[in-house]
C-alpha atoms as a PDB file:
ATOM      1  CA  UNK A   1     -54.865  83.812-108.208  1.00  0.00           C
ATOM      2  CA  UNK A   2     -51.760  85.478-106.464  1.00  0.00           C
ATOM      3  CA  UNK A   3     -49.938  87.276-109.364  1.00  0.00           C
ATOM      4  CA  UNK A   4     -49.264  90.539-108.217  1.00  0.00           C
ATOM      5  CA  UNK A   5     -49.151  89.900-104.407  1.00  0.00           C
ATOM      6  CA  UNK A   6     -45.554  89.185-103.168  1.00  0.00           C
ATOM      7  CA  UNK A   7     -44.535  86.021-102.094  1.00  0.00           C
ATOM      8  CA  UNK A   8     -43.723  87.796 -98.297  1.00  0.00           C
ATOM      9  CA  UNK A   9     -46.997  88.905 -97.931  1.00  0.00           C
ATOM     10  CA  UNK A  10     -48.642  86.000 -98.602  1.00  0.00           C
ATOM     11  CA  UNK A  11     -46.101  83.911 -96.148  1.00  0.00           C
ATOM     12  CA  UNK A  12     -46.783  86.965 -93.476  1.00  0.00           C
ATOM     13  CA  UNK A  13     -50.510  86.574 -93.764  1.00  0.00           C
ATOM     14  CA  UNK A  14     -49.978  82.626 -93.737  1.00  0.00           C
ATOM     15  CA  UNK A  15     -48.317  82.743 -90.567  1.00  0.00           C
ATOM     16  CA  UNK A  16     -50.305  85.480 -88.721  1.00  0.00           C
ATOM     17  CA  UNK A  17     -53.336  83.200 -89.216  1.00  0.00           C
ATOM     18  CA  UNK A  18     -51.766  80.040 -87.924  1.00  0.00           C
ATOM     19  CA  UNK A  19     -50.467  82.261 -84.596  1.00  0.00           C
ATOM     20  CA  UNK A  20     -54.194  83.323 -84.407  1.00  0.00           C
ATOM     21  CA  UNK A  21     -55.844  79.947 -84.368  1.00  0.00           C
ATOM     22  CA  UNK A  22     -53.078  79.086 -81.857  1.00  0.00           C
ATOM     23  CA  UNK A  23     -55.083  80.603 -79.890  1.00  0.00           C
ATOM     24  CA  UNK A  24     -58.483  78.736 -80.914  1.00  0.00           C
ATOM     25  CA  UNK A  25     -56.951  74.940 -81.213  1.00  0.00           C
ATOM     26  CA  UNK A  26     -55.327  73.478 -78.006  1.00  0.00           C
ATOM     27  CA  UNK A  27     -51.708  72.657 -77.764  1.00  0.00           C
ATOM     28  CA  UNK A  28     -48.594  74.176 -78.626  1.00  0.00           C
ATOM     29  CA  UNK A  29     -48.329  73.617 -82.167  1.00  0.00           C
ATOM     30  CA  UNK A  30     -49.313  76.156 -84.551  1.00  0.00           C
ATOM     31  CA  UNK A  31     -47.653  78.749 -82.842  1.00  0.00           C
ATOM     32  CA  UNK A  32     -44.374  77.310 -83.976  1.00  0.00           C
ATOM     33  CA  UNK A  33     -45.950  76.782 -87.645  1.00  0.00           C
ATOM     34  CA  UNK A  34     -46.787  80.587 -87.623  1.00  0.00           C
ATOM     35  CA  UNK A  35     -43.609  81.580 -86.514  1.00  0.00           C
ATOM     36  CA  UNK A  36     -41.763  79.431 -89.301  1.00  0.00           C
ATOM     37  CA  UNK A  37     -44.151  81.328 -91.772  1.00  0.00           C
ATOM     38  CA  UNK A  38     -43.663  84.626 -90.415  1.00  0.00           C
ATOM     39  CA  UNK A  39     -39.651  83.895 -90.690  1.00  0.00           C
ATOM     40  CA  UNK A  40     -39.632  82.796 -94.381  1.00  0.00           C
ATOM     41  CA  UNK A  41     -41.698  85.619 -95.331  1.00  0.00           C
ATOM     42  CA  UNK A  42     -38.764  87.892 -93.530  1.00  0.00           C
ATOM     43  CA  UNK A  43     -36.325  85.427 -96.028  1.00  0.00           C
ATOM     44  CA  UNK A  44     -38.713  85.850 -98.961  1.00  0.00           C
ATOM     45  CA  UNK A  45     -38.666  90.192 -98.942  1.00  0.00           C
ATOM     46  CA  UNK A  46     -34.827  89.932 -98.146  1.00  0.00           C
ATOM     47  CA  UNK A  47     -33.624  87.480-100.959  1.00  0.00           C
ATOM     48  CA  UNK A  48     -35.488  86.984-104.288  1.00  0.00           C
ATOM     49  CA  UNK A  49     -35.890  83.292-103.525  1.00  0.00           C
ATOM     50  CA  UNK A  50     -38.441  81.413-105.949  1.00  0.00           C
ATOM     51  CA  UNK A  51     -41.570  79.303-105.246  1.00  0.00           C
ATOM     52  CA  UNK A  52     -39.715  76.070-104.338  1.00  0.00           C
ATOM     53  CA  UNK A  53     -37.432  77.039-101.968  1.00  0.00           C
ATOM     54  CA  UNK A  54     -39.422  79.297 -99.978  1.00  0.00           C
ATOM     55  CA  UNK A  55     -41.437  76.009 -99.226  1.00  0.00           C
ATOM     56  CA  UNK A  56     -38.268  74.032 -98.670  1.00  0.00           C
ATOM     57  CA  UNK A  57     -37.600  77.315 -95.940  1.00  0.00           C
ATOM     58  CA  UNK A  58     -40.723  77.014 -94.408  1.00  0.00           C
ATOM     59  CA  UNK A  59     -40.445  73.086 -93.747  1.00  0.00           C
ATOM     60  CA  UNK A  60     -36.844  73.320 -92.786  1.00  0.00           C
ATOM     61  CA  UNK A  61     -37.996  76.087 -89.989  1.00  0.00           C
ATOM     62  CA  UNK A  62     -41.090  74.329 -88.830  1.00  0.00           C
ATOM     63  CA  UNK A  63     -38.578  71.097 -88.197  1.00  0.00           C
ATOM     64  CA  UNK A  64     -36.157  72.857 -86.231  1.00  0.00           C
ATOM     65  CA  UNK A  65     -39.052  74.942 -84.472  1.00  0.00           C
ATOM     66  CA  UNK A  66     -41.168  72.461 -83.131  1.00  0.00           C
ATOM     67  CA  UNK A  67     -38.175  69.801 -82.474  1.00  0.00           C
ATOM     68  CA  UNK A  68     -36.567  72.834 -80.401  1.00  0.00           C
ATOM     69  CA  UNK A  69     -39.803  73.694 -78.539  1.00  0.00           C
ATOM     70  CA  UNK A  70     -40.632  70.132 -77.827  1.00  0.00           C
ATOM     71  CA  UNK A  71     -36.922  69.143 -76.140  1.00  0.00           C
ATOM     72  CA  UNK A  72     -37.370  72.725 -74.160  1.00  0.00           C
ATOM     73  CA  UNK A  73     -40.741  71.985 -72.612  1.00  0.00           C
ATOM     74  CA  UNK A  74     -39.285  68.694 -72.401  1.00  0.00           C
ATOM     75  CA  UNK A  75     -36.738  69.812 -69.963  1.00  0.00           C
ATOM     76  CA  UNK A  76     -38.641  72.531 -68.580  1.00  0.00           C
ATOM     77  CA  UNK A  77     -42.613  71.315 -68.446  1.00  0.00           C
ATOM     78  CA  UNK A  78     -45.279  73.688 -67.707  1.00  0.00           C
ATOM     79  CA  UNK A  79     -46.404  73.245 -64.165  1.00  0.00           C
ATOM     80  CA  UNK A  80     -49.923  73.605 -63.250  1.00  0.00           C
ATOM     81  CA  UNK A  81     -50.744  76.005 -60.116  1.00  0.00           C
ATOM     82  CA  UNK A  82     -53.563  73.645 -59.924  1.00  0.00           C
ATOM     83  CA  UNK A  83     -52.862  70.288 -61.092  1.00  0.00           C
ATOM     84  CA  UNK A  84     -56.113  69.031 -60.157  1.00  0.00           C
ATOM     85  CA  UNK A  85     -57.968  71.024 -62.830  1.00  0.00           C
ATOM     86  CA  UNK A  86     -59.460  68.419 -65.024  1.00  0.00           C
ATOM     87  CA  UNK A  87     -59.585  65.685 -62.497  1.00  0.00           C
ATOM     88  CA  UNK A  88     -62.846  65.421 -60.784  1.00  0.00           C
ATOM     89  CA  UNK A  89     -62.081  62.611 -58.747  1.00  0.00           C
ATOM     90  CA  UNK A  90     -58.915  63.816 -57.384  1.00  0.00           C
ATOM     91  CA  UNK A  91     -60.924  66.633 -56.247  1.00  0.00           C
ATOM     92  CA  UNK A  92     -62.750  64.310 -54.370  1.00  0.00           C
ATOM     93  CA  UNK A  93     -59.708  62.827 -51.918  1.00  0.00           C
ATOM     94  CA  UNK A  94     -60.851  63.577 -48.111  1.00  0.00           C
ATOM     95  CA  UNK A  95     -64.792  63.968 -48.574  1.00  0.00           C
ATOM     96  CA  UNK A  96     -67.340  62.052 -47.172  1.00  0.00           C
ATOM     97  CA  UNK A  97     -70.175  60.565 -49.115  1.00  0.00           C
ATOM     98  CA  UNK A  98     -72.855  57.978 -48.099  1.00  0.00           C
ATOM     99  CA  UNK A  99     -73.188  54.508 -50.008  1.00  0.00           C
ATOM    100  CA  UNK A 100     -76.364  54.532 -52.227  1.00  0.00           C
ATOM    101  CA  UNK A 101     -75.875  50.750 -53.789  1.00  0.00           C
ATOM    102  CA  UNK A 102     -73.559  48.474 -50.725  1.00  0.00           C
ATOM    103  CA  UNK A 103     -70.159  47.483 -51.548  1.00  0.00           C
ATOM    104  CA  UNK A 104     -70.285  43.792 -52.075  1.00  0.00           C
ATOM    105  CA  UNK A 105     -67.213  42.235 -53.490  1.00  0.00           C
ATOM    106  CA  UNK A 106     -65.263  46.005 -53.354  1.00  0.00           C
ATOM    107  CA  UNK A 107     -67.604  47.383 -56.037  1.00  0.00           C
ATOM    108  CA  UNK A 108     -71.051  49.464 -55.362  1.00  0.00           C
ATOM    109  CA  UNK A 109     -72.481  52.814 -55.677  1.00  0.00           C
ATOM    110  CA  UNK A 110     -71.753  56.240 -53.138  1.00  0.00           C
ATOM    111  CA  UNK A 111     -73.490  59.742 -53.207  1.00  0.00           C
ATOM    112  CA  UNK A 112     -71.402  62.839 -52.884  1.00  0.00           C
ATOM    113  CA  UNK A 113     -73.343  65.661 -53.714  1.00  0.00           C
ATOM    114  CA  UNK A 114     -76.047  65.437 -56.422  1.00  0.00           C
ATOM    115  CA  UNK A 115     -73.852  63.008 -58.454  1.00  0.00           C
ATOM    116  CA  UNK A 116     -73.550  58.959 -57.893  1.00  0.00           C
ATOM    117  CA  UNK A 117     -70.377  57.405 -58.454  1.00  0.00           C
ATOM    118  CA  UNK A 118     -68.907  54.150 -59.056  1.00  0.00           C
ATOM    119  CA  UNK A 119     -66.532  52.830 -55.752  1.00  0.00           C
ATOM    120  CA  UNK A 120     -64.415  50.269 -54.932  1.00  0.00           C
ATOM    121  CA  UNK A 121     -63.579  49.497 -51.057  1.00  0.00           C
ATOM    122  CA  UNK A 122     -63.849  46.979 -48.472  1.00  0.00           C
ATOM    123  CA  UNK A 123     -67.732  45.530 -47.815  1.00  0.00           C
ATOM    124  CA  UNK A 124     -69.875  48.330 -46.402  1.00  0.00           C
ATOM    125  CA  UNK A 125     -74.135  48.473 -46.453  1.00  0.00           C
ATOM    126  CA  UNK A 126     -76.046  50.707 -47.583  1.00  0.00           C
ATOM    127  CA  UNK A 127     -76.379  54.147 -45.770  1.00  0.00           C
ATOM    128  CA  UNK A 128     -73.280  53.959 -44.416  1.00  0.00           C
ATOM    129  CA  UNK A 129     -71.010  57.126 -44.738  1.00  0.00           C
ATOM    130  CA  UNK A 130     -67.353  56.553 -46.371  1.00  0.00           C
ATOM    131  CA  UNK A 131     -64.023  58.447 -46.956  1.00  0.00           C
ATOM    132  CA  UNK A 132     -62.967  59.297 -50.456  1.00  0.00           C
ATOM    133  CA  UNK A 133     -59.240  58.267 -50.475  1.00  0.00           C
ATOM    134  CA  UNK A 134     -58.753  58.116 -54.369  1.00  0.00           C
ATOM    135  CA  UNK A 135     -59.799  58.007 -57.810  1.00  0.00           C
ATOM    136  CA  UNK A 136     -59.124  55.364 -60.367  1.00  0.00           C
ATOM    137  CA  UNK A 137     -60.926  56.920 -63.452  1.00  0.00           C
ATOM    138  CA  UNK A 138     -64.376  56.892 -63.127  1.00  0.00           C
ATOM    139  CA  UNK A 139     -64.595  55.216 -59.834  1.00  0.00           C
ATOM    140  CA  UNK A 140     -63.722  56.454 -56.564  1.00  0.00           C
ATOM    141  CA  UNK A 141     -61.752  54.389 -53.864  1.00  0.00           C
ATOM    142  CA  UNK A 142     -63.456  54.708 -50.401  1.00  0.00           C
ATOM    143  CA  UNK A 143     -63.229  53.685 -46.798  1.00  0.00           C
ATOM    144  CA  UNK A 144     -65.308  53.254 -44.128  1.00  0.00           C
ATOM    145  CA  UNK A 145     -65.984  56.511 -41.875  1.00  0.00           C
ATOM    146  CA  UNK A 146     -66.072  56.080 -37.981  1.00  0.00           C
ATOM    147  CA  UNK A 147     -67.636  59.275 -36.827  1.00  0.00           C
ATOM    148  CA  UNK A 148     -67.312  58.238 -33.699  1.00  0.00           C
ATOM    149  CA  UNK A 149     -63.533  57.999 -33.114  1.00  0.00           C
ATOM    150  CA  UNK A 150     -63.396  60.696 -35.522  1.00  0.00           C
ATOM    151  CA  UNK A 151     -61.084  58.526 -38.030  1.00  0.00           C
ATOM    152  CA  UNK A 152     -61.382  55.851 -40.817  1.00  0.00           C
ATOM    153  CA  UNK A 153     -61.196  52.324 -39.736  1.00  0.00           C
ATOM    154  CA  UNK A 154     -58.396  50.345 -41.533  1.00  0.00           C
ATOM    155  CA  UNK A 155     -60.070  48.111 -43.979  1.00  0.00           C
ATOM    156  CA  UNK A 156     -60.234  44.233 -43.282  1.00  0.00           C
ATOM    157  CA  UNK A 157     -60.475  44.794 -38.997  1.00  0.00           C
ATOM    158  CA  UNK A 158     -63.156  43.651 -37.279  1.00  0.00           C
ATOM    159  CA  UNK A 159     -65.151  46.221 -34.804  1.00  0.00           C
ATOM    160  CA  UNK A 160     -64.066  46.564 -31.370  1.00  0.00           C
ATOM    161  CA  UNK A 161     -66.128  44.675 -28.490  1.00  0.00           C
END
C-alpha cells in the first residue's frame, strides 16, 4: 500500500495529524506523540534506517517526550486566570438564594436563579433567604441571612430577645 512513498513522509504526515487532533481531543498528549513522529521522520530522511527501528525511534521519543513534559508541568502547572471555570457552585460563594424545600436535619432545597439546588445548613423554613458559603459537589452549603443586621447569623445561636 506504501511502496513508493518514503518512510519520512509517511512519519511527517503521521505526526502532523496527531499535532492536529491535539487540537480536537483534550489534554496534552498527542502533541508530544506528533512531535515524536515528526522527529523520526527528520531521523528516517537523514539515515537509511529500516522499518523496525524507525518504530523502535518513534517509541523511544514518545517515552522521553511525554515523561519530560509531564515532570515539567509537574513543576511548573498551568494556572488558571479563572480557576472557577468549570465549577458552578464555587461560583455561587456570597449569593443569596431563598429556601424552596426547609432544611430539616441540614439537608433541603434553595432557589438561586431559575435553578434549585440541593443544601446543607443549619434548620431554616421555608421562604427564608440564605447565604451561599460553599459547594460540596452538587449541593451548596448555606447560612441563614439576617437582612436586618446586614450579616449572617452564626449557625446553632438562638435569636436575640
Amino acid at each position: 500500500m506504501f511502496e513508493g512513498i518514503d518512510a519520512h513522509w509517511i512519519w511527517l504526515t503521521i505526526g502532523l495529524v496527531l499535532i492536529a487532533l491535539e487540537m480536537l481531543v483534550p489534554g496534552v498528549f498527542l502533541l508530544w506523540l506528533g512531535l515524536a513522529a515528526v522527529v523520526t521522520s527528520a531521523i528516517a530522511f537523514v539515515f537509511d534506517l529500516g522499518p523496525a527501528f524507525q518504530v523502535v525511534n518513534f517509541v523511544f521519543l514518545s517515552l522521553i517526550a511525554v515523561y519530560s513534559a509531564k515532570r515539567f508541568l509537574r513543576e511548573r502547572p498551568i494556572e488558571s486566570s479563572d480557576p472557577l471555570l468549570n465549577k458552578r457552585g464555587g461560583r455561587l460563594v456570597g449569593e443569596t438564594a431563598i429556601v424552596t424545600q426547609a432544611l430539616d436535619g441540614g439537608s433541603g432545597r434553595i432557589r438561586y436563579g431559575d435553578s434549585e439546588w440541593i443544601a446543607r445548613g443549619p434548620d431554616i423554613d421555608v421562604g427564608e433567604r440564605v447565604r451561599i458559603t460553599g459547594s460540596n459537589g452538587a449541593e451548596l452549603l448555606v447560612e441563614p441571612l439576617n437582612l436586618i443586621e446586614g450579616e449572617a447569623k452564626p449557625a446553632g445561636l438562638a435569636p436575640e430577645d
